[in-house]
C-alpha atoms as a PDB file:
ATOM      1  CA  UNK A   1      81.192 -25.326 122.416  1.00  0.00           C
ATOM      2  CA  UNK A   2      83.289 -27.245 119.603  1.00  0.00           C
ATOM      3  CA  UNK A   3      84.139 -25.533 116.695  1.00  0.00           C
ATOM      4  CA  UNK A   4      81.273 -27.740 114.585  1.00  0.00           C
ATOM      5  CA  UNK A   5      79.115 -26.282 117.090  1.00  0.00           C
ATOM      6  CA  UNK A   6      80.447 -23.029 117.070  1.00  0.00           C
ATOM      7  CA  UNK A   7      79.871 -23.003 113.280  1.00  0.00           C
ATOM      8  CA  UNK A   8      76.129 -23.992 113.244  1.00  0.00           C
ATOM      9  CA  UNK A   9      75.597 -21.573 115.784  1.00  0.00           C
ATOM     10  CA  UNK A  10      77.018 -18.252 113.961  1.00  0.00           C
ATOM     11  CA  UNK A  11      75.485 -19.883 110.548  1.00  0.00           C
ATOM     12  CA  UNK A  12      71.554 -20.167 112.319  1.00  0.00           C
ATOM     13  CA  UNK A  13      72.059 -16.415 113.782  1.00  0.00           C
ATOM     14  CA  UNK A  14      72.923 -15.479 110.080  1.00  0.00           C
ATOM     15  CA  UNK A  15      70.249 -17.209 108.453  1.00  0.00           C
ATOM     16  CA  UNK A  16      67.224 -16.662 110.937  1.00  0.00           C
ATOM     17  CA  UNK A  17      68.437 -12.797 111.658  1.00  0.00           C
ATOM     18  CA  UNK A  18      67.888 -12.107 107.593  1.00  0.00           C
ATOM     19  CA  UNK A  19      64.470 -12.950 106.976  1.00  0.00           C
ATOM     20  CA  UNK A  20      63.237  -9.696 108.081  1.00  0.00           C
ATOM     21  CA  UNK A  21      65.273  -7.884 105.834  1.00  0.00           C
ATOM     22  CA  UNK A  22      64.221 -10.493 102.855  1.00  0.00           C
ATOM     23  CA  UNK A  23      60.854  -9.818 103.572  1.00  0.00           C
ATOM     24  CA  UNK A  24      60.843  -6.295 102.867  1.00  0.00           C
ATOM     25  CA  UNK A  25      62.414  -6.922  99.520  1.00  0.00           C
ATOM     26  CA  UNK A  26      60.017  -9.928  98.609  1.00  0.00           C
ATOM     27  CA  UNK A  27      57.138  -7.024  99.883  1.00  0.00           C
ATOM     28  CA  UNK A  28      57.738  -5.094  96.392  1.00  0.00           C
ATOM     29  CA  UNK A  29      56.248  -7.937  94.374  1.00  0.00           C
ATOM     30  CA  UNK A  30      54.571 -10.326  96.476  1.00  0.00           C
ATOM     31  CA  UNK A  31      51.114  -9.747  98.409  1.00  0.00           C
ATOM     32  CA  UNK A  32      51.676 -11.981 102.389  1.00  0.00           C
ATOM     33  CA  UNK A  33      49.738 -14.511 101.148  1.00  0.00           C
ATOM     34  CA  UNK A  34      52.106 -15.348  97.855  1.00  0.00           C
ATOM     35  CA  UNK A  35      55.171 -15.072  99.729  1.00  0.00           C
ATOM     36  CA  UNK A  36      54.169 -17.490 102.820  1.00  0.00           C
ATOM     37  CA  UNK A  37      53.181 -19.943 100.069  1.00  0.00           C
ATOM     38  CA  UNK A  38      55.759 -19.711  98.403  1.00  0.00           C
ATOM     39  CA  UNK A  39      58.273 -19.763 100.947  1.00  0.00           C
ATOM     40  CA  UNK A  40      56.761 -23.063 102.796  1.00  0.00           C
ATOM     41  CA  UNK A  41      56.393 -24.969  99.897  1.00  0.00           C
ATOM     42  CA  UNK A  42      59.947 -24.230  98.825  1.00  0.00           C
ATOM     43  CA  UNK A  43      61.139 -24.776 102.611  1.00  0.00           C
ATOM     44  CA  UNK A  44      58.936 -28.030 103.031  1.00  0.00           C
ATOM     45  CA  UNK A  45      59.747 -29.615  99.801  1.00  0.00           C
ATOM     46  CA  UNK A  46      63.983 -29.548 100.348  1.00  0.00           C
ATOM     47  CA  UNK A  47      63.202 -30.587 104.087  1.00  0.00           C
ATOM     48  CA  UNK A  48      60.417 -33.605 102.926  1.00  0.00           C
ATOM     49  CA  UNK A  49      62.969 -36.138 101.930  1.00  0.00           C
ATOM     50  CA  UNK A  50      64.440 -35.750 105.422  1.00  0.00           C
ATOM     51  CA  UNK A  51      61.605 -36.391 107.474  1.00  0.00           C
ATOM     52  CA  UNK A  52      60.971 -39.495 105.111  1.00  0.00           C
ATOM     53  CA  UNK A  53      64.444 -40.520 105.703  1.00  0.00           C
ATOM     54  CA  UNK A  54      64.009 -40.737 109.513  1.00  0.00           C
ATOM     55  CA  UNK A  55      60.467 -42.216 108.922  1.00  0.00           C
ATOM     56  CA  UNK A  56      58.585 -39.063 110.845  1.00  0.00           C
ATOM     57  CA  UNK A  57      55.525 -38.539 109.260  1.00  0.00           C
ATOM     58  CA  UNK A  58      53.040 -41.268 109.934  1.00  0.00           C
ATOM     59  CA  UNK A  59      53.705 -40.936 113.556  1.00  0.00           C
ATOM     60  CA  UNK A  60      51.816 -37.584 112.966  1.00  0.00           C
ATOM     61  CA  UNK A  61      48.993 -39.173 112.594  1.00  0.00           C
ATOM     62  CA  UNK A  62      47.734 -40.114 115.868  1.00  0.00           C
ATOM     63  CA  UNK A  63      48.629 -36.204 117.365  1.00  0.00           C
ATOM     64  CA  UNK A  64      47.200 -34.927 114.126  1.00  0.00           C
ATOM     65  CA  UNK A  65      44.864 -31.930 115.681  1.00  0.00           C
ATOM     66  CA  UNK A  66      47.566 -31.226 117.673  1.00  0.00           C
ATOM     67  CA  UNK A  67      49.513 -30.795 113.986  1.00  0.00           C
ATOM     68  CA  UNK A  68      47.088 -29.223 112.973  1.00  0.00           C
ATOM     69  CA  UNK A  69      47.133 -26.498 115.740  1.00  0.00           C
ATOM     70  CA  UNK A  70      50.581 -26.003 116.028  1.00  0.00           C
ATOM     71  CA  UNK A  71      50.796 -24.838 112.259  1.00  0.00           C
ATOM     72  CA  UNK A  72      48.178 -22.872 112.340  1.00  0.00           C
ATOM     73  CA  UNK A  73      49.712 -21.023 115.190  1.00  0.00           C
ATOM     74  CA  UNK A  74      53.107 -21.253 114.530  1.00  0.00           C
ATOM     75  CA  UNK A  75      53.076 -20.774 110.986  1.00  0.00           C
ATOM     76  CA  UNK A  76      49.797 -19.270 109.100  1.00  0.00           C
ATOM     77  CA  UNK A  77      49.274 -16.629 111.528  1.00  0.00           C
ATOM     78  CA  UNK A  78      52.499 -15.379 112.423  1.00  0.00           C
ATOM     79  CA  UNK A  79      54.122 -15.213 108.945  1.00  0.00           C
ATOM     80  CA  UNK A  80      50.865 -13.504 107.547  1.00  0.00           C
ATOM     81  CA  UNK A  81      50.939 -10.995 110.073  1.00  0.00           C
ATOM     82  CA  UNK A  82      54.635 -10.423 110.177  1.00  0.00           C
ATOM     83  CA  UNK A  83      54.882 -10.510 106.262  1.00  0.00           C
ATOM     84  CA  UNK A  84      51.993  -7.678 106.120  1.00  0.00           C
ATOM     85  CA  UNK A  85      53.184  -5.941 109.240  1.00  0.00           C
ATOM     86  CA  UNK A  86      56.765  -5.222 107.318  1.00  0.00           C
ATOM     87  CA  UNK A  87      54.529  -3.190 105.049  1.00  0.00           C
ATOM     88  CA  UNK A  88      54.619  -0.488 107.784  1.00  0.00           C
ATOM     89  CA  UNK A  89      57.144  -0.590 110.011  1.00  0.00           C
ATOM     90  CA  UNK A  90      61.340  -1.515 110.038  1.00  0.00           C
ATOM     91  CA  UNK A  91      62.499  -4.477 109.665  1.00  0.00           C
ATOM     92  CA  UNK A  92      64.541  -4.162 112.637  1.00  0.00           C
ATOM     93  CA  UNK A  93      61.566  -3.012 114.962  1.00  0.00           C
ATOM     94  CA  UNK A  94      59.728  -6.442 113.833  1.00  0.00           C
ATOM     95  CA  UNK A  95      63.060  -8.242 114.946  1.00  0.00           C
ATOM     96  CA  UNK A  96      63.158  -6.293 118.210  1.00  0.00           C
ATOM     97  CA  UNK A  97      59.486  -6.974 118.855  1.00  0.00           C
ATOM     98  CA  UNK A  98      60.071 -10.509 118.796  1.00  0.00           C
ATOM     99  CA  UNK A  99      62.799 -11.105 120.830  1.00  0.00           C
ATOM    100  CA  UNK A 100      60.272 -10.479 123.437  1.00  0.00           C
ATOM    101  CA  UNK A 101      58.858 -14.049 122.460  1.00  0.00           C
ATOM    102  CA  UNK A 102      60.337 -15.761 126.003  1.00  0.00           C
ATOM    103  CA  UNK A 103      58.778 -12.808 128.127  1.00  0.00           C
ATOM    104  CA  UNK A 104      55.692 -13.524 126.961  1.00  0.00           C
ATOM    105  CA  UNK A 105      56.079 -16.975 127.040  1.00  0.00           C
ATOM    106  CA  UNK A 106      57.062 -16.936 130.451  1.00  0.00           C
ATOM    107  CA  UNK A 107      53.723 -14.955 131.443  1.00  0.00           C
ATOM    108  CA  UNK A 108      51.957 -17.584 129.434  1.00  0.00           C
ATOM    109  CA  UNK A 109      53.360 -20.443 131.499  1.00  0.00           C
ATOM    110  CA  UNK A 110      52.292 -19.024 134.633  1.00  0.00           C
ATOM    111  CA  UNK A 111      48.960 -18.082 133.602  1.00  0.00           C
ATOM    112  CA  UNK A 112      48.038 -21.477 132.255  1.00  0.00           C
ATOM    113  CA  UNK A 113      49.282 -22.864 135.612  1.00  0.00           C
ATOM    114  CA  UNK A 114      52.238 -24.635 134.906  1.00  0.00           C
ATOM    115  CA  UNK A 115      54.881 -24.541 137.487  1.00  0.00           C
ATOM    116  CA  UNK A 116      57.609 -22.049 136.534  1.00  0.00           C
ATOM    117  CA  UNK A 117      59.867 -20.403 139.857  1.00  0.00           C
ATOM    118  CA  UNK A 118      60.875 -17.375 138.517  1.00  0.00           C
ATOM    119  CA  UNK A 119      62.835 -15.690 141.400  1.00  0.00           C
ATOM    120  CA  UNK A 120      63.585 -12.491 141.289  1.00  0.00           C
ATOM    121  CA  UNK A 121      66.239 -12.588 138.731  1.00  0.00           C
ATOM    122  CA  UNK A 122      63.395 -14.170 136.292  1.00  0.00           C
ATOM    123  CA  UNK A 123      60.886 -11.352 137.956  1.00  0.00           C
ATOM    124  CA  UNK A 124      63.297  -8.355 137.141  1.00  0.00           C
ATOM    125  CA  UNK A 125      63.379 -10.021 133.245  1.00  0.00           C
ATOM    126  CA  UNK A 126      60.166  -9.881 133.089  1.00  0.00           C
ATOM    127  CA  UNK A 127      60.075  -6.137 133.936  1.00  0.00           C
ATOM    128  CA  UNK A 128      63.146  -5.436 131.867  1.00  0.00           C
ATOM    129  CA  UNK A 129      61.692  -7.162 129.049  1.00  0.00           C
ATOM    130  CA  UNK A 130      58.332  -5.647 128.958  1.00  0.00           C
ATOM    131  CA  UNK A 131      59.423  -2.182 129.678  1.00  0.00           C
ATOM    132  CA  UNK A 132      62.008  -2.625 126.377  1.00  0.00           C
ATOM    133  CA  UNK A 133      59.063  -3.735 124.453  1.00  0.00           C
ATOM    134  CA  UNK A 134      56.624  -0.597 126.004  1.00  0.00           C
ATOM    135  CA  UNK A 135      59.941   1.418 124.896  1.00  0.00           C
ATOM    136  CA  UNK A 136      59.604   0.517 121.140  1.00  0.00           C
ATOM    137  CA  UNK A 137      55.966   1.185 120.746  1.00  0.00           C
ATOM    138  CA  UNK A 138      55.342   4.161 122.250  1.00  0.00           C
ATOM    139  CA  UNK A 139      58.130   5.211 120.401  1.00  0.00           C
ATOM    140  CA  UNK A 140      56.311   4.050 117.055  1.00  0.00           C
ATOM    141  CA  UNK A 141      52.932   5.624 118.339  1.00  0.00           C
ATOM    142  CA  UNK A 142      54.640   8.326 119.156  1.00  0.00           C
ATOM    143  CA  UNK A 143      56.527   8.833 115.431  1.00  0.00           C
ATOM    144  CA  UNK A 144      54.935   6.243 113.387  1.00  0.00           C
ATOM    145  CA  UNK A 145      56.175   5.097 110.510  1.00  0.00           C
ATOM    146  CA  UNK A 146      53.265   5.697 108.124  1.00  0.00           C
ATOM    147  CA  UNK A 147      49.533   4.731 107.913  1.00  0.00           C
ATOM    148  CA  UNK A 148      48.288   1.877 109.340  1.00  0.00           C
ATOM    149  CA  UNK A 149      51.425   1.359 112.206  1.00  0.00           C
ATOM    150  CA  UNK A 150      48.755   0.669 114.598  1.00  0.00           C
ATOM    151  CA  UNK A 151      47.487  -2.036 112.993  1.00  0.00           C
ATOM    152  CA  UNK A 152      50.946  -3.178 111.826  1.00  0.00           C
ATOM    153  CA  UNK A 153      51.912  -3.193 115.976  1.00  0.00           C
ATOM    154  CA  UNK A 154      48.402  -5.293 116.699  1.00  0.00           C
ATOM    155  CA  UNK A 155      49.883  -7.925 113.957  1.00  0.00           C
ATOM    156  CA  UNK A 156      53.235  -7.873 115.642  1.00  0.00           C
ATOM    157  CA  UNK A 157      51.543  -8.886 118.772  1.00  0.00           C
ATOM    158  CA  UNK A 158      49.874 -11.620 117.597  1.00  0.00           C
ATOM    159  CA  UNK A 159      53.007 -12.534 116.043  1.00  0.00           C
ATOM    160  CA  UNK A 160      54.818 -12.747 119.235  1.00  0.00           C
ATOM    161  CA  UNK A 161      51.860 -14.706 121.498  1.00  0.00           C
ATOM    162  CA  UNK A 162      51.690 -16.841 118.765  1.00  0.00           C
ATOM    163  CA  UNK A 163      55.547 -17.505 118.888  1.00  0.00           C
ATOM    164  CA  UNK A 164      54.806 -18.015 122.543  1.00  0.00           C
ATOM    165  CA  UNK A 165      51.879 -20.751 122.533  1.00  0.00           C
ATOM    166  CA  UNK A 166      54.136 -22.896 119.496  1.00  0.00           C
ATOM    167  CA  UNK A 167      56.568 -23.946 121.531  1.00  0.00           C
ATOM    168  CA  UNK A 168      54.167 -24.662 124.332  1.00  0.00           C
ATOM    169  CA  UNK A 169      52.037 -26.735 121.949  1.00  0.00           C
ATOM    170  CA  UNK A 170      55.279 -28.654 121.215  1.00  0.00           C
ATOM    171  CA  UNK A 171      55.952 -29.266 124.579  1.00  0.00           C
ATOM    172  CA  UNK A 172      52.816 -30.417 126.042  1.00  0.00           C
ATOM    173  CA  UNK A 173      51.042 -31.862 123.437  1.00  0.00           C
ATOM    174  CA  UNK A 174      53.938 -33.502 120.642  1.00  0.00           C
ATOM    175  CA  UNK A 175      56.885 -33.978 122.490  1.00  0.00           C
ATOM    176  CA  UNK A 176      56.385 -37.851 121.367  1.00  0.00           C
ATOM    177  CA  UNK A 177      56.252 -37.466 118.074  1.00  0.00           C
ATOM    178  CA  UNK A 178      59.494 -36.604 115.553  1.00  0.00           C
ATOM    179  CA  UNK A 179      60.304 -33.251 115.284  1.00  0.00           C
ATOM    180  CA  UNK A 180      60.920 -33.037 111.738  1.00  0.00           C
ATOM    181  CA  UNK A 181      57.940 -34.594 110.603  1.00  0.00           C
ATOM    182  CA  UNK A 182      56.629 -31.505 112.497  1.00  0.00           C
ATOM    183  CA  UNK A 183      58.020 -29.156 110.424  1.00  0.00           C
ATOM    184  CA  UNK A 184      57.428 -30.425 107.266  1.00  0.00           C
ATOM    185  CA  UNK A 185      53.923 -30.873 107.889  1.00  0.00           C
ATOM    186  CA  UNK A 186      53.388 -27.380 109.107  1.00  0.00           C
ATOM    187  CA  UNK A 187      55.393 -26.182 106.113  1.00  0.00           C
ATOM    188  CA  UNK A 188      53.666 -27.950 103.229  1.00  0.00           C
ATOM    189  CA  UNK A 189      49.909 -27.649 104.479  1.00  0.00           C
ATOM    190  CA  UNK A 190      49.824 -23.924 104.372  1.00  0.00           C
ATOM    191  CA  UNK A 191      51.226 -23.881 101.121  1.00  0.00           C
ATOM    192  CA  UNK A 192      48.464 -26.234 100.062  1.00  0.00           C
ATOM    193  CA  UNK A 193      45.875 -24.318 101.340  1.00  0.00           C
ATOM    194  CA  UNK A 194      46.951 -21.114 100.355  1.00  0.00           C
ATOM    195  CA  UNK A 195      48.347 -22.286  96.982  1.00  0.00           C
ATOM    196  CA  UNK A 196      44.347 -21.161  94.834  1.00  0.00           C
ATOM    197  CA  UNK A 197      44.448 -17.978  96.497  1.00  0.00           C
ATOM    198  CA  UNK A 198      48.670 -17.388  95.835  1.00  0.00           C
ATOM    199  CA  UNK A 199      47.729 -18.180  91.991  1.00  0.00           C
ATOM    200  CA  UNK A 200      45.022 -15.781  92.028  1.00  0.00           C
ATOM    201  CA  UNK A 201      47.334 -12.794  93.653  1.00  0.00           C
ATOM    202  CA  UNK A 202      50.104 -13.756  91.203  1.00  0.00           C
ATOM    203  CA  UNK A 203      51.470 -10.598  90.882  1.00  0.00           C
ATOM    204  CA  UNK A 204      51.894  -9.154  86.642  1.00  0.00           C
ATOM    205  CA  UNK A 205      55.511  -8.554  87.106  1.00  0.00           C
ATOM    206  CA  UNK A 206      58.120  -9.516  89.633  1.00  0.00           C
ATOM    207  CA  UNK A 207      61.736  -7.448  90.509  1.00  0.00           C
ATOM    208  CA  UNK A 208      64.225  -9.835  90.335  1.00  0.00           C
ATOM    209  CA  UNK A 209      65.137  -8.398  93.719  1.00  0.00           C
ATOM    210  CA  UNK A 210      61.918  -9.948  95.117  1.00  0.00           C
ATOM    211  CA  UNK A 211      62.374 -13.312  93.124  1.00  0.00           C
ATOM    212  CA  UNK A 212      65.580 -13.671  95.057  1.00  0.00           C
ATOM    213  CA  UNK A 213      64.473 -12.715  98.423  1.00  0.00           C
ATOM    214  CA  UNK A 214      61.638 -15.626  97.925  1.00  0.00           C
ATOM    215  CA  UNK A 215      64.157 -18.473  97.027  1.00  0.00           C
ATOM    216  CA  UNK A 216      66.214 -17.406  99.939  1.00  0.00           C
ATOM    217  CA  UNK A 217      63.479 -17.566 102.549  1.00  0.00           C
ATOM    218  CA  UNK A 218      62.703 -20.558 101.400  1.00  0.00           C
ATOM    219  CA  UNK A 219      65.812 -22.265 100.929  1.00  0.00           C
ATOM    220  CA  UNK A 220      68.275 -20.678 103.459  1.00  0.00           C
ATOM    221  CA  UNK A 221      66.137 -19.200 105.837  1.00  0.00           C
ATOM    222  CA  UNK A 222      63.847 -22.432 106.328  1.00  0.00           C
ATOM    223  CA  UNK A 223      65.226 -25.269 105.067  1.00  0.00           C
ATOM    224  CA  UNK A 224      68.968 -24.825 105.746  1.00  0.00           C
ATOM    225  CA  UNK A 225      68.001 -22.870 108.766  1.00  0.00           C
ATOM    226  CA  UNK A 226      66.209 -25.831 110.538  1.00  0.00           C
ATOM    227  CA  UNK A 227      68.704 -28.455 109.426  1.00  0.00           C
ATOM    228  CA  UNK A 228      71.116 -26.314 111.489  1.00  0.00           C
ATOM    229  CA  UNK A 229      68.984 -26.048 113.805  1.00  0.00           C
ATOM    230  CA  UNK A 230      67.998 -29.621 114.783  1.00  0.00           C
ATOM    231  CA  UNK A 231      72.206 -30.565 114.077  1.00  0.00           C
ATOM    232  CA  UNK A 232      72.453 -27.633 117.025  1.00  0.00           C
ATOM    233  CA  UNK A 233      70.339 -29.099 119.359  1.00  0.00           C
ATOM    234  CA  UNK A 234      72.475 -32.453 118.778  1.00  0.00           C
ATOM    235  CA  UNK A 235      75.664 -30.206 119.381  1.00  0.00           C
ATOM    236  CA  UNK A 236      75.287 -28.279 122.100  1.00  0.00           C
ATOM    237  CA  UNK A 237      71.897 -29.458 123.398  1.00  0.00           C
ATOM    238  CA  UNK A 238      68.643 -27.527 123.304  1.00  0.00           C
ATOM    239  CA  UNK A 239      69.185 -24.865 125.928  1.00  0.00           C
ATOM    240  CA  UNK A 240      72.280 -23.782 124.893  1.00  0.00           C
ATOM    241  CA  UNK A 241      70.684 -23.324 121.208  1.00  0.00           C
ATOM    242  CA  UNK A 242      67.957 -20.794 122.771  1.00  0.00           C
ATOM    243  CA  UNK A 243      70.721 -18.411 122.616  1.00  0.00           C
ATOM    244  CA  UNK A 244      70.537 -18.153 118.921  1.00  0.00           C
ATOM    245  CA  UNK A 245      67.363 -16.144 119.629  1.00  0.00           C
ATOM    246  CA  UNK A 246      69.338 -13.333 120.566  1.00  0.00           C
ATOM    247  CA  UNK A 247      71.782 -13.270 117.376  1.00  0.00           C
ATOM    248  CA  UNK A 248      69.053 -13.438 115.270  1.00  0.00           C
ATOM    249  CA  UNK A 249      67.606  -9.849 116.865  1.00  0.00           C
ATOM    250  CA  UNK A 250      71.577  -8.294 116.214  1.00  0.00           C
ATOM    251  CA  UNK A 251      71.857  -9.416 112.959  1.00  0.00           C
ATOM    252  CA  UNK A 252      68.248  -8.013 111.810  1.00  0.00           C
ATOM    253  CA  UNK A 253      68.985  -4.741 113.370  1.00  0.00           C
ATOM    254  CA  UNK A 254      72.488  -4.516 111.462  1.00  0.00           C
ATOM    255  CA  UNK A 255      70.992  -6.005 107.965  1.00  0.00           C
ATOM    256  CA  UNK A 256      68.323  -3.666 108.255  1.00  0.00           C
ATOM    257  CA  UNK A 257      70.450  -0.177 108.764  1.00  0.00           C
ATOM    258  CA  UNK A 258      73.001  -1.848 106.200  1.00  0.00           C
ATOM    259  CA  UNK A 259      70.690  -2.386 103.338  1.00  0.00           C
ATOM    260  CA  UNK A 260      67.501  -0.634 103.791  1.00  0.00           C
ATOM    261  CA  UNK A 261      68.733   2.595 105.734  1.00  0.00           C
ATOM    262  CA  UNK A 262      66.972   2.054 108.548  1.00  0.00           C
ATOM    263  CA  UNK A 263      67.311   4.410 111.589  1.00  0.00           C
ATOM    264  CA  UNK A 264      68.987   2.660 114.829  1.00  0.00           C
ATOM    265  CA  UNK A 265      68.645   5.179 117.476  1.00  0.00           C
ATOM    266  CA  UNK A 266      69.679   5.189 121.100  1.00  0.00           C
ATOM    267  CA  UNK A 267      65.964   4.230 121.592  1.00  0.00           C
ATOM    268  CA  UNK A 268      66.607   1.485 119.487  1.00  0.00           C
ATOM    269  CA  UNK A 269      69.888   0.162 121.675  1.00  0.00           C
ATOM    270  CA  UNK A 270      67.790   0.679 124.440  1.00  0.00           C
ATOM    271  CA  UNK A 271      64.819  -1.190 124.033  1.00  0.00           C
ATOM    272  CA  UNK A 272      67.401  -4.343 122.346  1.00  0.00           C
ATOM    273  CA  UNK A 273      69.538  -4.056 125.884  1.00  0.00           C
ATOM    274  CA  UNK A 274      66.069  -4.488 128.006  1.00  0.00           C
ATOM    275  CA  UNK A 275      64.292  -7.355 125.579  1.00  0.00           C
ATOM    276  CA  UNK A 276      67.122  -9.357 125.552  1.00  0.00           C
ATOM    277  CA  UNK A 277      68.592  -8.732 128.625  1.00  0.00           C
ATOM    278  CA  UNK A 278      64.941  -9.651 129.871  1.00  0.00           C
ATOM    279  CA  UNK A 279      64.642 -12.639 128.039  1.00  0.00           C
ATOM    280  CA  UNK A 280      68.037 -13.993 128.984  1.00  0.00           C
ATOM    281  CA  UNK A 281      66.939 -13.404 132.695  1.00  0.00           C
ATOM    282  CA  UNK A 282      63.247 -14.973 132.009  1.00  0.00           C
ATOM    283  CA  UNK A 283      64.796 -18.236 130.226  1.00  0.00           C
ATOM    284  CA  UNK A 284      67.590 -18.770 132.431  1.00  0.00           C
ATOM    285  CA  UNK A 285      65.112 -19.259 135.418  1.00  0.00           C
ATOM    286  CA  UNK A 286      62.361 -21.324 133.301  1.00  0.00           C
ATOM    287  CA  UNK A 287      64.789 -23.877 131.600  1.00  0.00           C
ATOM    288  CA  UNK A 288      64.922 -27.189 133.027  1.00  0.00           C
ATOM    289  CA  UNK A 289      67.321 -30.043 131.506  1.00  0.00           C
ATOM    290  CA  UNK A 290      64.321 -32.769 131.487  1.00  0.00           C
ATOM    291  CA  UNK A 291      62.626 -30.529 129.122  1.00  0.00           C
ATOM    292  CA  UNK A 292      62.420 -32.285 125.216  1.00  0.00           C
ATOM    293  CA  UNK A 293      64.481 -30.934 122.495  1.00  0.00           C
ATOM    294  CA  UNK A 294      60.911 -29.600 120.531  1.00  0.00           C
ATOM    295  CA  UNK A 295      59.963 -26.925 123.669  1.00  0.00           C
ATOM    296  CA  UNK A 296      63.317 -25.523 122.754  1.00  0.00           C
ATOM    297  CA  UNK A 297      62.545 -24.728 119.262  1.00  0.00           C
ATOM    298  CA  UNK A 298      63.457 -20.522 119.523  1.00  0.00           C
ATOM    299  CA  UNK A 299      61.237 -18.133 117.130  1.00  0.00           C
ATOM    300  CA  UNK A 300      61.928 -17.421 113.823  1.00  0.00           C
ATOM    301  CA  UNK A 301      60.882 -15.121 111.175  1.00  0.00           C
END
């Protein structure tokens, strides 16, 4: 890896391990439904003149259910769950939860038929993974973290299967049509739709700790995030930049026992050794260098 690439690398790992920790600052002021609004529009606005640049919008067109789908699922539902989710439990336990996002992908690929040889290397990451993740929430069943973990843990798993079926979507059904176009779409039609209802939650006063955390998700952690993320993928080519995945999870853990307190237990290491470790195993088995640049496109807060 080149030192450009090197760069880009450490720089995405920073800047799509903090969201979870912004979140739970942005959580003091905002209701889910301001904050995802807020944050796509700000994300899809600096990333707009891009995608115009490179003439990757009308192409959209002709896929546009497909658009359509993949925001929904990739977007809307995630980042509404996960934003209410952080309500309850750690920010570090959300990260955690979601570097299972390649297990379950994995599981989805077979189920839906499409030809993935796992071996047993990808077999045993599948049971690492899985048991790290079964780890985590019986340990939050069995000490929650207040009222209303349970439902906070259902949200987290839609987050994750969701995070699954995106790139899939990506894959199968838009890997013809510009990436960033993509993006932009699925970040500026949420914030459309969700822009009457954001206006009516507008909350009567806002901690300037919460104003912050807003412009940074929305600048850093999705604008300049996927500009890194697409020069990456130029770098060092798309499976190499599936690594990032696993930074992200580190730094989310570390921001969150830094600057919120948050309890990292043996537990904790534990279940972060077997989802990654599991992951790595799952992915290294399921790549394939024909694959387009879009399937490679690793979950993000």
């Amino acid at each position: 890896m080149s030192r450009r690439g090197l760069a880009l690398f450490l720089l995405l790992g920073v800047v799509w391990g903090v969201p979870y920790l912004l979140i739970k600052y942005a959580n003091a002021s905002f209701s889910p439904v301001v904050l995802v609004c807020l944050r796509t529009l700000i994300g899809g606005l600096v990333l707009l003149p891009f995608a115009m640049r490179e003439r990757a919008l009308r192409p959209l067109l002709a896929a546009w259910p497909w658009v359509l789908a993949y925001t929904v699922i990739e977007i809307v539902i995630p980042w509404l769950s996960l934003t209410h989710a952080e309500h309850v439990i750690s920010s570090g336990l959300a990260a955690l939860l979601i570097a299972a996002t390649p297990v379950v992908g994995a599981i989805l690929s077979r189920l839906t038929g499409r030809d993935e040889e796992f071996g047993a290397a990808g077999t045993a990451g599948l049971a690492l993974g899985l048991g790290g993740v079964t780890l985590l929430v019986w340990r939050e069943i069995a000490v929650p973290s207040g009222p209303g973990s349970g439902l906070a843990l259902v949200e987290m798993a839609a987050v994750v299967l969701c995070y699954a079926i995106g790139p899939q979507i990506l894959a199968r059904r838009l890997r013809h049509v510009p990436g960033s176009g993509v993006i932009v779409v699925s970040l500026l039609l949420p914030a459309a739709v969700l822009a009457p209802l954001a206006l009516w939650q507008w909350p009567a006063h806002v901690e300037p700790s919460a104003a912050v955390a807003i412009v940074l998700l929305g600048l850093a952690c999705t604008a300049v995030a996927f500009l890194c993320f697409f020069r990456l993928v130029g770098e060092v080519g798309p499976v190499r930049t599936t690594a990032v995945t696993y930074l992200n999870t580190g730094v989310a853990v570390v921001a969150g026992a830094l600057f919120l307190g948050e309890q990292v237990t043996a537990l904790t290491l534990a279940g972060f050794v077997a989802i990654v470790g599991g992951s790595i195993l799952v992915q290294r088995r399921r790549r394939r260098p024909a694959e387009p640049a879009t399937a490679d496109v690793p979950a993000q807060a």
